[in-house]
PDB file of N, CA and C in Angstrom:
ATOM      1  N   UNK A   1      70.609 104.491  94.169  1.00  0.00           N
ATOM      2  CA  UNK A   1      72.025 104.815  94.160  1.00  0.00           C
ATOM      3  C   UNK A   1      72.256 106.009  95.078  1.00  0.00           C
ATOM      4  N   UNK A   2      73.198 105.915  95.427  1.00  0.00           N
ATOM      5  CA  UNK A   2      73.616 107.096  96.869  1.00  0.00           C
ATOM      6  C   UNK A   2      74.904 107.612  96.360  1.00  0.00           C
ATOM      7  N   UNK A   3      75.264 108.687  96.911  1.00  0.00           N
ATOM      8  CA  UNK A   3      75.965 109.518  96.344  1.00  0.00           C
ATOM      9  C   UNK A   3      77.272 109.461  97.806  1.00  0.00           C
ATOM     10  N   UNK A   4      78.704 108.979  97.382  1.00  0.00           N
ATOM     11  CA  UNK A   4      79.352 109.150  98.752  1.00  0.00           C
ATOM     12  C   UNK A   4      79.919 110.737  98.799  1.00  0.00           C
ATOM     13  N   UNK A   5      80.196 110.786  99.468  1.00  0.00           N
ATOM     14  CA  UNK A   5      81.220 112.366 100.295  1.00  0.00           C
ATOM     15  C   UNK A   5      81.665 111.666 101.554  1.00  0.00           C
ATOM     16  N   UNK A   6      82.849 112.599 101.476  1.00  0.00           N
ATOM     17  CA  UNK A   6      83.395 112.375 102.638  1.00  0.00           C
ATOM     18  C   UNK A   6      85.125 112.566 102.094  1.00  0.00           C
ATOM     19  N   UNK A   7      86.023 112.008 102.980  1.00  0.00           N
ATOM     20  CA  UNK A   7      87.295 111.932 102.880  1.00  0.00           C
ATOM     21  C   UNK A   7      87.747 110.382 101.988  1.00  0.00           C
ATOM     22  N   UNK A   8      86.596 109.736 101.890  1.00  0.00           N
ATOM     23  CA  UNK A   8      86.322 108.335 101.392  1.00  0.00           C
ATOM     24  C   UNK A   8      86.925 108.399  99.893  1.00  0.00           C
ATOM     25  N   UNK A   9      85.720 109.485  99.175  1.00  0.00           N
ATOM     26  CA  UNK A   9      85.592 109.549  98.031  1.00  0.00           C
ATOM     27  C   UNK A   9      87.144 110.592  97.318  1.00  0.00           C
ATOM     28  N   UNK A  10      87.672 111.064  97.763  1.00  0.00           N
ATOM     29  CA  UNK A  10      89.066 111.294  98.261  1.00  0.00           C
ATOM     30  C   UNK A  10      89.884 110.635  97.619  1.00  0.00           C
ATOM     31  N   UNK A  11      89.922 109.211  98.836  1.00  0.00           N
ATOM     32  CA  UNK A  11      90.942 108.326  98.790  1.00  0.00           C
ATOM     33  C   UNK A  11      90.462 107.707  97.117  1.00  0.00           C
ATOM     34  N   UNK A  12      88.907 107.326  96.927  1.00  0.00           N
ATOM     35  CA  UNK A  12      88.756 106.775  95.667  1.00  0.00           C
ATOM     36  C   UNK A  12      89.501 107.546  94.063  1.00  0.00           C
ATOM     37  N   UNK A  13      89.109 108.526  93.731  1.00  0.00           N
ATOM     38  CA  UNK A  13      89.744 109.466  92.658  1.00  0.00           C
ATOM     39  C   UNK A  13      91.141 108.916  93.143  1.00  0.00           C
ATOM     40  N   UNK A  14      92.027 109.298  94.106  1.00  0.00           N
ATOM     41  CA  UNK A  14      93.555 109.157  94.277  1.00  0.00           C
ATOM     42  C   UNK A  14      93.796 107.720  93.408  1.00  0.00           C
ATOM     43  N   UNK A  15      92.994 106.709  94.090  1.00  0.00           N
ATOM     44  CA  UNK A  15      93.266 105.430  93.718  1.00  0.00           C
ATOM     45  C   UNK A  15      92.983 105.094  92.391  1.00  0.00           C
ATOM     46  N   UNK A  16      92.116 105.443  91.808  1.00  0.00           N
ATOM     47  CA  UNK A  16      91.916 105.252  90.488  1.00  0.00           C
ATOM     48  C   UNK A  16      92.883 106.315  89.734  1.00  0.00           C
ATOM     49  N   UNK A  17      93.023 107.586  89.792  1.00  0.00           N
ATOM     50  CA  UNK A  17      94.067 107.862  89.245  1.00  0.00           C
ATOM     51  C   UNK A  17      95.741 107.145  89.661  1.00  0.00           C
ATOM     52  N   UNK A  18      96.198 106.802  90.691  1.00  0.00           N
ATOM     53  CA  UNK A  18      97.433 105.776  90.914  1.00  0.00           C
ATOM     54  C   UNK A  18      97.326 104.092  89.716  1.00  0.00           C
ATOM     55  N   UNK A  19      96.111 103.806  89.791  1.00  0.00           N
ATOM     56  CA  UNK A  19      95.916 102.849  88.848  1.00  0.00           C
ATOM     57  C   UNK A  19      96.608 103.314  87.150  1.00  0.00           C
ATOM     58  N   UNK A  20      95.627 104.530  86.771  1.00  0.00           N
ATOM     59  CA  UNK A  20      96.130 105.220  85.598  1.00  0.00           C
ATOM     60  C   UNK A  20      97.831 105.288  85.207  1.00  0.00           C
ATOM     61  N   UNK A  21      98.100 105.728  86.574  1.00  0.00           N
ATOM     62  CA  UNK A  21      99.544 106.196  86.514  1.00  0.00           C
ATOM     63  C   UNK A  21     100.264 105.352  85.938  1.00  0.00           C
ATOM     64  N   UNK A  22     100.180 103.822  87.203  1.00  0.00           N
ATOM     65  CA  UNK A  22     100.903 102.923  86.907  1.00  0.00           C
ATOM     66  C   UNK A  22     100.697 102.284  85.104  1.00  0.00           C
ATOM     67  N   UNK A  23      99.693 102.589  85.067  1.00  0.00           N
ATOM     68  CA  UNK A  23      99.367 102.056  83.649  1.00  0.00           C
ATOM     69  C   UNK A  23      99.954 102.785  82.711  1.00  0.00           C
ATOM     70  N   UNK A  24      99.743 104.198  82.543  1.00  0.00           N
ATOM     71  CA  UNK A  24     100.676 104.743  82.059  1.00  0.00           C
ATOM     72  C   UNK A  24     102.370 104.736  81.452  1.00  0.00           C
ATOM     73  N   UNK A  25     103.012 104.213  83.004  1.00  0.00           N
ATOM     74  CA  UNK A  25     104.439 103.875  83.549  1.00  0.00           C
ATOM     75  C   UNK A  25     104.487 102.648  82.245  1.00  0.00           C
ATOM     76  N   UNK A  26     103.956 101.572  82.623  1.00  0.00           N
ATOM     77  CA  UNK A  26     104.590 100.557  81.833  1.00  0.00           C
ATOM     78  C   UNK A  26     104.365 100.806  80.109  1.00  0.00           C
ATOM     79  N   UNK A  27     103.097 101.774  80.017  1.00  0.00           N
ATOM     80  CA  UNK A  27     103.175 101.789  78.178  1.00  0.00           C
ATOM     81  C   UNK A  27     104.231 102.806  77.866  1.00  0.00           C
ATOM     82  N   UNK A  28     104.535 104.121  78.368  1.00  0.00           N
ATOM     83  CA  UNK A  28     105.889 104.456  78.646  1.00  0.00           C
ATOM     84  C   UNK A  28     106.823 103.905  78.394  1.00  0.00           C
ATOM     85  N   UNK A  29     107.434 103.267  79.525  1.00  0.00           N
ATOM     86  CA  UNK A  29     108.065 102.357  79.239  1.00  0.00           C
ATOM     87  C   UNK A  29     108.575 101.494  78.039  1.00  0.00           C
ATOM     88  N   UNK A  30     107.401 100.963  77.474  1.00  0.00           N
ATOM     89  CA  UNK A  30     107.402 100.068  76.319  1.00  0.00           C
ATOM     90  C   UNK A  30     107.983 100.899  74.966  1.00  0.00           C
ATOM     91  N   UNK A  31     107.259 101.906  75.166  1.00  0.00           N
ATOM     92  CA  UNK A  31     107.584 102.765  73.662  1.00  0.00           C
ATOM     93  C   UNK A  31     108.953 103.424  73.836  1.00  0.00           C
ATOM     94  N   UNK A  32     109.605 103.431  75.171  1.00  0.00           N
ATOM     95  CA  UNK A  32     110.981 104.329  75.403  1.00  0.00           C
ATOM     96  C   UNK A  32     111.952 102.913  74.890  1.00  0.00           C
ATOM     97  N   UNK A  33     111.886 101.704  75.756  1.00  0.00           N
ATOM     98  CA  UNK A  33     112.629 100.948  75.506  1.00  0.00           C
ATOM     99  C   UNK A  33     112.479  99.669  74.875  1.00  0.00           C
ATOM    100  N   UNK A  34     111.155  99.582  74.101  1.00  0.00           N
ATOM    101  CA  UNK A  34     110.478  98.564  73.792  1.00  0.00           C
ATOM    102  C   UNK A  34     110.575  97.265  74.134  1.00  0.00           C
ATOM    103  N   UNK A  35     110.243  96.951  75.893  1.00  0.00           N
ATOM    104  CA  UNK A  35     110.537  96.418  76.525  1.00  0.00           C
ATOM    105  C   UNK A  35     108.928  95.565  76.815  1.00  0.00           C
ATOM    106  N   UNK A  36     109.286  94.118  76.629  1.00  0.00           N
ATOM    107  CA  UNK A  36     107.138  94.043  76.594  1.00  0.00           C
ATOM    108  C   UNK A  36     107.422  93.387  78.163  1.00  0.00           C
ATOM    109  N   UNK A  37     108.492  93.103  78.199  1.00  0.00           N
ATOM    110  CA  UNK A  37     108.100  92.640  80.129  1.00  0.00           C
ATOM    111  C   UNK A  37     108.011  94.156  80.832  1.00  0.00           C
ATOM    112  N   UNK A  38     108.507  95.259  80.371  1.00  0.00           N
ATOM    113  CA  UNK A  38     108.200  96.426  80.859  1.00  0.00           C
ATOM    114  C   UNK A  38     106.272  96.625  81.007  1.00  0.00           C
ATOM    115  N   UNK A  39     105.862  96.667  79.537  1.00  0.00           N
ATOM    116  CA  UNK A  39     104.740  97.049  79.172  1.00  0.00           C
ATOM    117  C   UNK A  39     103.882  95.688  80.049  1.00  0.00           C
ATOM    118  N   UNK A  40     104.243  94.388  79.939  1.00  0.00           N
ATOM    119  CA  UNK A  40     103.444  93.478  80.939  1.00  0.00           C
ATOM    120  C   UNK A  40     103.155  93.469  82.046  1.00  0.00           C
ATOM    121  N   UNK A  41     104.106  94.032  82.652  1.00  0.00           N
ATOM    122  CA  UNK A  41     104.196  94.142  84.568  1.00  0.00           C
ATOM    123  C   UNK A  41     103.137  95.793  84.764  1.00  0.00           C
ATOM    124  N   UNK A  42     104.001  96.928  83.990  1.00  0.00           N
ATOM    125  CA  UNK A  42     102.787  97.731  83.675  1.00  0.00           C
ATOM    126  C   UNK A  42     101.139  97.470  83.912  1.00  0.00           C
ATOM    127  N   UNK A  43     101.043  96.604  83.031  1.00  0.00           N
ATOM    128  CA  UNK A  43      99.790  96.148  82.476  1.00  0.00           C
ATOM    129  C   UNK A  43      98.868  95.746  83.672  1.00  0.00           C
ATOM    130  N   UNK A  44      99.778  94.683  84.237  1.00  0.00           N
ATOM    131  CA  UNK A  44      99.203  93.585  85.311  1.00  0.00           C
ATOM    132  C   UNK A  44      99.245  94.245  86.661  1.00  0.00           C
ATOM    133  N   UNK A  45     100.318  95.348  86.763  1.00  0.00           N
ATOM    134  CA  UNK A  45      99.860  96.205  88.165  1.00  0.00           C
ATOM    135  C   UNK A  45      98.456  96.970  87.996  1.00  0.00           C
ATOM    136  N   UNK A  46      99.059  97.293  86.533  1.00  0.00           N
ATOM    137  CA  UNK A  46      97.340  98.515  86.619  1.00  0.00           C
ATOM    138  C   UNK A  46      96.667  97.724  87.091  1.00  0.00           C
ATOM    139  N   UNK A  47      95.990  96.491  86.632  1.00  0.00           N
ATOM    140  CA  UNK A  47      94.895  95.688  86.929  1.00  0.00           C
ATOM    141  C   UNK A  47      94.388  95.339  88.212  1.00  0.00           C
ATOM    142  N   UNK A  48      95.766  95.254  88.597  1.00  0.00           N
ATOM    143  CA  UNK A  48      95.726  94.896  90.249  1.00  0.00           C
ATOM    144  C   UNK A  48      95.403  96.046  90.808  1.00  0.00           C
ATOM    145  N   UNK A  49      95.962  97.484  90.991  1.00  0.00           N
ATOM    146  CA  UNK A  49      95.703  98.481  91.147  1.00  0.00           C
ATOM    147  C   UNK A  49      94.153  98.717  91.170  1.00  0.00           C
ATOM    148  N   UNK A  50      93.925  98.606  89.772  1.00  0.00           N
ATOM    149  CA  UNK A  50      92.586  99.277  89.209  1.00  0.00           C
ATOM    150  C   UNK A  50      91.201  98.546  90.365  1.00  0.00           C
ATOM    151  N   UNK A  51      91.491  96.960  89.907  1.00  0.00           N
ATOM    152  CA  UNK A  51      90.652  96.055  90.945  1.00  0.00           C
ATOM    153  C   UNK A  51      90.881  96.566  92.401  1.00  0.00           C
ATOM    154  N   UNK A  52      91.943  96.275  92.851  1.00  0.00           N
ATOM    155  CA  UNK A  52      92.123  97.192  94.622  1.00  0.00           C
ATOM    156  C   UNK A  52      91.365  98.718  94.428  1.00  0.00           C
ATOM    157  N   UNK A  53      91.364  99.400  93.349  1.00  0.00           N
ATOM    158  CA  UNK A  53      91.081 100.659  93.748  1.00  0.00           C
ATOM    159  C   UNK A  53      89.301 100.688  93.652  1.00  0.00           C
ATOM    160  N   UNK A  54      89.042  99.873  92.797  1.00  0.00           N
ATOM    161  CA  UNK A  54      87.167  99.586  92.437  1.00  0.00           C
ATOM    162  C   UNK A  54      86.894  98.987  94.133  1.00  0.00           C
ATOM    163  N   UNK A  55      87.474  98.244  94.730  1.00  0.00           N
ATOM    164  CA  UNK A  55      86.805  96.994  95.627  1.00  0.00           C
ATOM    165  C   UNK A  55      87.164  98.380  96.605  1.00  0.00           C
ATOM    166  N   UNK A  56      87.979  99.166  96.897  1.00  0.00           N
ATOM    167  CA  UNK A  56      88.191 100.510  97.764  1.00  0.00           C
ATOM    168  C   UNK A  56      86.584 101.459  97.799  1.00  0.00           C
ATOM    169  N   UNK A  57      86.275 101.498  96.476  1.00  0.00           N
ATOM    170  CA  UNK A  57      85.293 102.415  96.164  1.00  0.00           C
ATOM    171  C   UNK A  57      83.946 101.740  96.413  1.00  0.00           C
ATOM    172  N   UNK A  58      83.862 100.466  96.721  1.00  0.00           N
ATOM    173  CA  UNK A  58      82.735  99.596  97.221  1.00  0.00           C
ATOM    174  C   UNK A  58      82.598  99.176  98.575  1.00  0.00           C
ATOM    175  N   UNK A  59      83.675  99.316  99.114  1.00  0.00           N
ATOM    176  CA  UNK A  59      83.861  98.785 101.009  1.00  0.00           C
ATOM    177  C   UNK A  59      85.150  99.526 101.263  1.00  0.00           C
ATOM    178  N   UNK A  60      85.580 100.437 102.069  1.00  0.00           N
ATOM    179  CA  UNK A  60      86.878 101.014 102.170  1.00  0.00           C
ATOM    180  C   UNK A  60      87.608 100.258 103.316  1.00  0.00           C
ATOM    181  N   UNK A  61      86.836  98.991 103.589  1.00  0.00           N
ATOM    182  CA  UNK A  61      87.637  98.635 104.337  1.00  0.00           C
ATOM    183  C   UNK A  61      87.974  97.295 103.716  1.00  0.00           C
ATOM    184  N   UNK A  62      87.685  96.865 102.292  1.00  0.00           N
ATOM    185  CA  UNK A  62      88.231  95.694 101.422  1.00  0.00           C
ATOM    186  C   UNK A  62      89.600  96.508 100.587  1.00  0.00           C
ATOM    187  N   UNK A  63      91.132  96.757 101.730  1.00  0.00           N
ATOM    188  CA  UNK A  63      91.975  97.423 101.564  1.00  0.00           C
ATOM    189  C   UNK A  63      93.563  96.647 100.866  1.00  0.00           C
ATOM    190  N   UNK A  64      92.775  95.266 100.837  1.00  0.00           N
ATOM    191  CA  UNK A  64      93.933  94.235 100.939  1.00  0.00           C
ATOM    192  C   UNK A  64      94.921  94.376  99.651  1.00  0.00           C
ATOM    193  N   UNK A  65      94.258  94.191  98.463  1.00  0.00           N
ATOM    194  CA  UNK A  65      94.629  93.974  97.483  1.00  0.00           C
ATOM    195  C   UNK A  65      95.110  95.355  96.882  1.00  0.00           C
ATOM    196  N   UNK A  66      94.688  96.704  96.853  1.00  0.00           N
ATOM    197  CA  UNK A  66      94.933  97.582  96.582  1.00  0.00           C
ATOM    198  C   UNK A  66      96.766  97.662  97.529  1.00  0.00           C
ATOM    199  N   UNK A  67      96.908  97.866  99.205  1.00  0.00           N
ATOM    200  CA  UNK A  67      97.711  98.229 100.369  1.00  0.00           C
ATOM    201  C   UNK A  67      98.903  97.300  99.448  1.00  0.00           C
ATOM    202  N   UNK A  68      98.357  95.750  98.986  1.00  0.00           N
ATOM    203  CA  UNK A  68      99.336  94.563  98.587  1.00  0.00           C
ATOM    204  C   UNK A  68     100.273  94.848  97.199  1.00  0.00           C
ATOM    205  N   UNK A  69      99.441  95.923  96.546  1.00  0.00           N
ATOM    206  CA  UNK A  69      99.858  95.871  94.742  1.00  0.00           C
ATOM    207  C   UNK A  69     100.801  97.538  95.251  1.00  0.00           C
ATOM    208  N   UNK A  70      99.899  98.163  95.893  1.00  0.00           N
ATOM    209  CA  UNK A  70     101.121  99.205  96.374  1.00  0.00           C
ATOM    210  C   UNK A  70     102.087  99.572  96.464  1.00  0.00           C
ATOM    211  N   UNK A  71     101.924  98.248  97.859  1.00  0.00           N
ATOM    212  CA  UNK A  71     103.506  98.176  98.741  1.00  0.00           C
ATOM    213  C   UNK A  71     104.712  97.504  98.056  1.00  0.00           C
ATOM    214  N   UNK A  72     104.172  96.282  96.997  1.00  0.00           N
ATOM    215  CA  UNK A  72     105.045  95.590  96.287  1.00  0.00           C
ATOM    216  C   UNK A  72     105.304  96.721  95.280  1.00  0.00           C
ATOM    217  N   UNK A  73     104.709  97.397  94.426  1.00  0.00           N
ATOM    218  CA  UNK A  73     105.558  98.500  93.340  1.00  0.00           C
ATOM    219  C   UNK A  73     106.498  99.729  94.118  1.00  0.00           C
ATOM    220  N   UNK A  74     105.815  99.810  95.211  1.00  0.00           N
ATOM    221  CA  UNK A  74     107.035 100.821  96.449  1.00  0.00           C
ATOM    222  C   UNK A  74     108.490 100.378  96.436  1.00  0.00           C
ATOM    223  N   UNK A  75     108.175  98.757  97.139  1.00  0.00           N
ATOM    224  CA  UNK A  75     109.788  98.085  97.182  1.00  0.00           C
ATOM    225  C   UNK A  75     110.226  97.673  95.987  1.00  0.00           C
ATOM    226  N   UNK A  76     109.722  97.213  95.094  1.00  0.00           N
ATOM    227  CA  UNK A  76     110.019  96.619  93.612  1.00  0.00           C
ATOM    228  C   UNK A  76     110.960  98.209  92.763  1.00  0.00           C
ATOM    229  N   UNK A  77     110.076  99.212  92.824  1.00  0.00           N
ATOM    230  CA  UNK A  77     110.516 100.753  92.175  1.00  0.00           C
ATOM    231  C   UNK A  77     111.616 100.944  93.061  1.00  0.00           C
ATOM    232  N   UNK A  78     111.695 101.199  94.233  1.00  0.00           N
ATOM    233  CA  UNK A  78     112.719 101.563  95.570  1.00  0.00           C
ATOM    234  C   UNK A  78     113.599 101.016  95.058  1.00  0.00           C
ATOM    235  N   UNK A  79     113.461 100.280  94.805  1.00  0.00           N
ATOM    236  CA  UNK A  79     115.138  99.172  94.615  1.00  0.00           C
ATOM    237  C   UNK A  79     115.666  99.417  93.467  1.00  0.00           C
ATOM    238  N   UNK A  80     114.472  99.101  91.955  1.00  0.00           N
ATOM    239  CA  UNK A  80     114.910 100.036  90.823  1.00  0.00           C
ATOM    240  C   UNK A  80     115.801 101.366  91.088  1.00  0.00           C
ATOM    241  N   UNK A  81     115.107 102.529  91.759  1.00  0.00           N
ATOM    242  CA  UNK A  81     115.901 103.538  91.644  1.00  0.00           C
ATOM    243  C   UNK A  81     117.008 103.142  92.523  1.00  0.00           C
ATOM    244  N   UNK A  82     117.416 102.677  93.871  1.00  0.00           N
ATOM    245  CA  UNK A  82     118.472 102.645  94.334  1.00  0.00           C
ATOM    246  C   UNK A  82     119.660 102.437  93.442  1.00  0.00           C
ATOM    247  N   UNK A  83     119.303 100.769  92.987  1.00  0.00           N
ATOM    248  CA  UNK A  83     120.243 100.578  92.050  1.00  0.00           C
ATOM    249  C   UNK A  83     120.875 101.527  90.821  1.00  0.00           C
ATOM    250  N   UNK A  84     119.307 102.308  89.979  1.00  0.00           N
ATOM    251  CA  UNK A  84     120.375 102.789  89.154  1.00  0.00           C
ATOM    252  C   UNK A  84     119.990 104.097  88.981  1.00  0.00           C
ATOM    253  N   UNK A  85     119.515 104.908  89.864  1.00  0.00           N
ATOM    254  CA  UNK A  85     119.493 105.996  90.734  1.00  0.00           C
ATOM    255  C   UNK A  85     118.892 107.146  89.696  1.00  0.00           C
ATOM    256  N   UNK A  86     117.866 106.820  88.731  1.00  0.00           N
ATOM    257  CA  UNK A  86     117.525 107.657  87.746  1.00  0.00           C
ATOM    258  C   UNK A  86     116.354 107.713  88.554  1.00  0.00           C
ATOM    259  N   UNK A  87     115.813 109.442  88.410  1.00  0.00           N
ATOM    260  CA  UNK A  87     114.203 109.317  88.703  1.00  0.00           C
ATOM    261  C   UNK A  87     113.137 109.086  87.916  1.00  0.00           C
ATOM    262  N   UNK A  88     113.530 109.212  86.498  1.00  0.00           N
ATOM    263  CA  UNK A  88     112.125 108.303  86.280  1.00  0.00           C
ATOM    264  C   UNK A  88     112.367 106.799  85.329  1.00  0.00           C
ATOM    265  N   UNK A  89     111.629 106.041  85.719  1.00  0.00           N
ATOM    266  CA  UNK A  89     110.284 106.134  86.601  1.00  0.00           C
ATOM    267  C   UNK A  89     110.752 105.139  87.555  1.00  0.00           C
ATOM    268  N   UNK A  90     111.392 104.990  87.922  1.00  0.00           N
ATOM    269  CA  UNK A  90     111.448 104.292  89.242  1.00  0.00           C
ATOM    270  C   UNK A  90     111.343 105.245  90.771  1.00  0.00           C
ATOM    271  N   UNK A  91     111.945 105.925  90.715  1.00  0.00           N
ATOM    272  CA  UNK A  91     111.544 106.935  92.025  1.00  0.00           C
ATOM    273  C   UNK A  91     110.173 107.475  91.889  1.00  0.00           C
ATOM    274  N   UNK A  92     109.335 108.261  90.774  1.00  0.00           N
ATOM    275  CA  UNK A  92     108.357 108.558  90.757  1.00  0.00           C
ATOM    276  C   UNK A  92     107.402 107.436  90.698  1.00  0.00           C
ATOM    277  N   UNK A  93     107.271 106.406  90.462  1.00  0.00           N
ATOM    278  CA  UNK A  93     106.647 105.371  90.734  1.00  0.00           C
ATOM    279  C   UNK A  93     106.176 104.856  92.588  1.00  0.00           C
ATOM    280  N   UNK A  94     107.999 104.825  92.469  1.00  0.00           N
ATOM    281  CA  UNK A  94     108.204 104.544  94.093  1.00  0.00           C
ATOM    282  C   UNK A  94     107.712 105.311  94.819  1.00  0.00           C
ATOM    283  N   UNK A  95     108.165 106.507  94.838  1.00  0.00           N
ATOM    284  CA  UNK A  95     107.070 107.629  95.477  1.00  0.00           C
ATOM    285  C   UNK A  95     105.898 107.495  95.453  1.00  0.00           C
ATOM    286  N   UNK A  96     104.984 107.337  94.285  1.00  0.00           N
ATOM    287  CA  UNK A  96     103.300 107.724  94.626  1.00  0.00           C
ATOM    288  C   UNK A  96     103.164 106.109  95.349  1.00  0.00           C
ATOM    289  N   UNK A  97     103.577 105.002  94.980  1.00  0.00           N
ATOM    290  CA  UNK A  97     103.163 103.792  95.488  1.00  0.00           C
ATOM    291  C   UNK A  97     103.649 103.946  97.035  1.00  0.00           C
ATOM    292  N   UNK A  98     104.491 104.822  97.603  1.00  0.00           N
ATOM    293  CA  UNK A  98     104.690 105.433  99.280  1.00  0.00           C
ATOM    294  C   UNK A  98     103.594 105.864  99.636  1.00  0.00           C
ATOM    295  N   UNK A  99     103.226 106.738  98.825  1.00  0.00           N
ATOM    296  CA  UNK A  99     102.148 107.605  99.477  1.00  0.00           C
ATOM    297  C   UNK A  99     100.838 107.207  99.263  1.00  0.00           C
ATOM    298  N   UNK A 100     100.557 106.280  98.160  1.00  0.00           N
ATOM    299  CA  UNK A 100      99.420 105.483  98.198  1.00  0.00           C
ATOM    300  C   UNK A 100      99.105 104.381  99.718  1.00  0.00           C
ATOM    301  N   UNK A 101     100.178 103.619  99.952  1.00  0.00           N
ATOM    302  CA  UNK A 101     100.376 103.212 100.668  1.00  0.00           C
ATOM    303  C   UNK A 101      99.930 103.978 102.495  1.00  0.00           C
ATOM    304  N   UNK A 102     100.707 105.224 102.266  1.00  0.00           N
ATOM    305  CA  UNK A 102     100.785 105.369 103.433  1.00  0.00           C
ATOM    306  C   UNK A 102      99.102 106.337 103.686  1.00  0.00           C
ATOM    307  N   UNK A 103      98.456 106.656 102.168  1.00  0.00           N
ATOM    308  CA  UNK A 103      97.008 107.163 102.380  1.00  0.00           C
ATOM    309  C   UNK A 103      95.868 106.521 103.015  1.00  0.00           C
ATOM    310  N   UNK A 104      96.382 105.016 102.295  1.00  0.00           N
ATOM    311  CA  UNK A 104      95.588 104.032 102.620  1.00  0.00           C
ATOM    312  C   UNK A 104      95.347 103.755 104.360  1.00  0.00           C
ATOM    313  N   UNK A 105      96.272 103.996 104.700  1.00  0.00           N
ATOM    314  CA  UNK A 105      96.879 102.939 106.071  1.00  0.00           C
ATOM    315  C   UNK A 105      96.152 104.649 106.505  1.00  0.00           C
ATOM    316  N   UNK A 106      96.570 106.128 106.616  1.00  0.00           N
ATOM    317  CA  UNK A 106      96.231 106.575 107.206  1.00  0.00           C
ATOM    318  C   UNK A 106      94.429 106.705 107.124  1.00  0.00           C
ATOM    319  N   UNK A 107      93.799 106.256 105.954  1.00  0.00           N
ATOM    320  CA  UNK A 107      92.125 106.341 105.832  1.00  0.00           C
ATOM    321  C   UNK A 107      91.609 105.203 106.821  1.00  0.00           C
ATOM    322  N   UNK A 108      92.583 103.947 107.543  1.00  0.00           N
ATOM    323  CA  UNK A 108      92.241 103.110 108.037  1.00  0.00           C
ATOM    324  C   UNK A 108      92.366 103.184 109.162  1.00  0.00           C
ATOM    325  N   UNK A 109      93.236 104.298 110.114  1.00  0.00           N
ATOM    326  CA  UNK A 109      93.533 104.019 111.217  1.00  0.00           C
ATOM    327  C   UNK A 109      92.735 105.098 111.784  1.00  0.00           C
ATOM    328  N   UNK A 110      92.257 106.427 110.519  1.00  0.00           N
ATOM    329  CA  UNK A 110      91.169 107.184 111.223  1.00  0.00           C
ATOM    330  C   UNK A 110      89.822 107.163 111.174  1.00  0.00           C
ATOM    331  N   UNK A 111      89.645 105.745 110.523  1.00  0.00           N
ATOM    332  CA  UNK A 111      87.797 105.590 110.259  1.00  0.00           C
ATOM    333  C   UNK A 111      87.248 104.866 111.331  1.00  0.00           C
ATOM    334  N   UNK A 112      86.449 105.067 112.187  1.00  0.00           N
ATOM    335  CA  UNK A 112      85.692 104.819 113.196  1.00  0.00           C
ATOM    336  C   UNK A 112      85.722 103.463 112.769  1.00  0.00           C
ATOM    337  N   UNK A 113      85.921 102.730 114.042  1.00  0.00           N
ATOM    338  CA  UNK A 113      85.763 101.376 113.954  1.00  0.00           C
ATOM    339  C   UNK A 113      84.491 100.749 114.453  1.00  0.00           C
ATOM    340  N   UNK A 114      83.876  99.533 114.160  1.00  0.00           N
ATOM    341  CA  UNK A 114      82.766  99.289 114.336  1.00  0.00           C
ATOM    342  C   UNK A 114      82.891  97.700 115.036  1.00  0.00           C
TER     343      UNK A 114
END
């Protein structure tokens, strides 16, 4: 077993904590408005999240599924808050799934290509 460092291992913690978050968001959710399609979508991003953020921490360049579960809670939240313009949790959602997004894309465009 090898030990990573770098800016890699970085992006990993971020991603696994963004997984948390989102997971968080929907049980939130559930207990504020006892909403189980709240707590389901919750549920099923973490997963997606969590899986994108494990397959991140094994190949950083298997970016697909993590960049995909992202970008869809970015525009999915974005639109939440537009519409009804509360920040949480739709803007704070929307936000870290921006900046997840845009971590990702920047760990990809500065890692030496091969």
């Amino acid at each position: 077993m090898h030990l990573n460092t770098g800016p890699l291992v970085l992006l990993h913690w971020f991603s696994f904590g963004y997984a948390a978050q989102v997971a968080s968001g929907g049980i939130t959710g559930y207990a504020k408005a006892g909403s189980v399609g709240v707590l389901s979508a919750g549920l099923l991003f973490w997963g997606l999240a969590g899986l994108g953020a494990y397959q991140l921490s094994q190949d950083p360049r298997n970016i697909w599924v993590f960049l995909a579960t992202s970008g869809t809670l970015a525009g999915v939240m974005g639109m939440r808050f537009y519409h009804s313009g509360k920040f949480m949790p739709a803007s704070f959602i929307a936000g870290a799934s921006l900046l997840m997004v845009a971590k990702v894309g920047i760990s990809m465009w500065n890692r030496p290509h091969q």
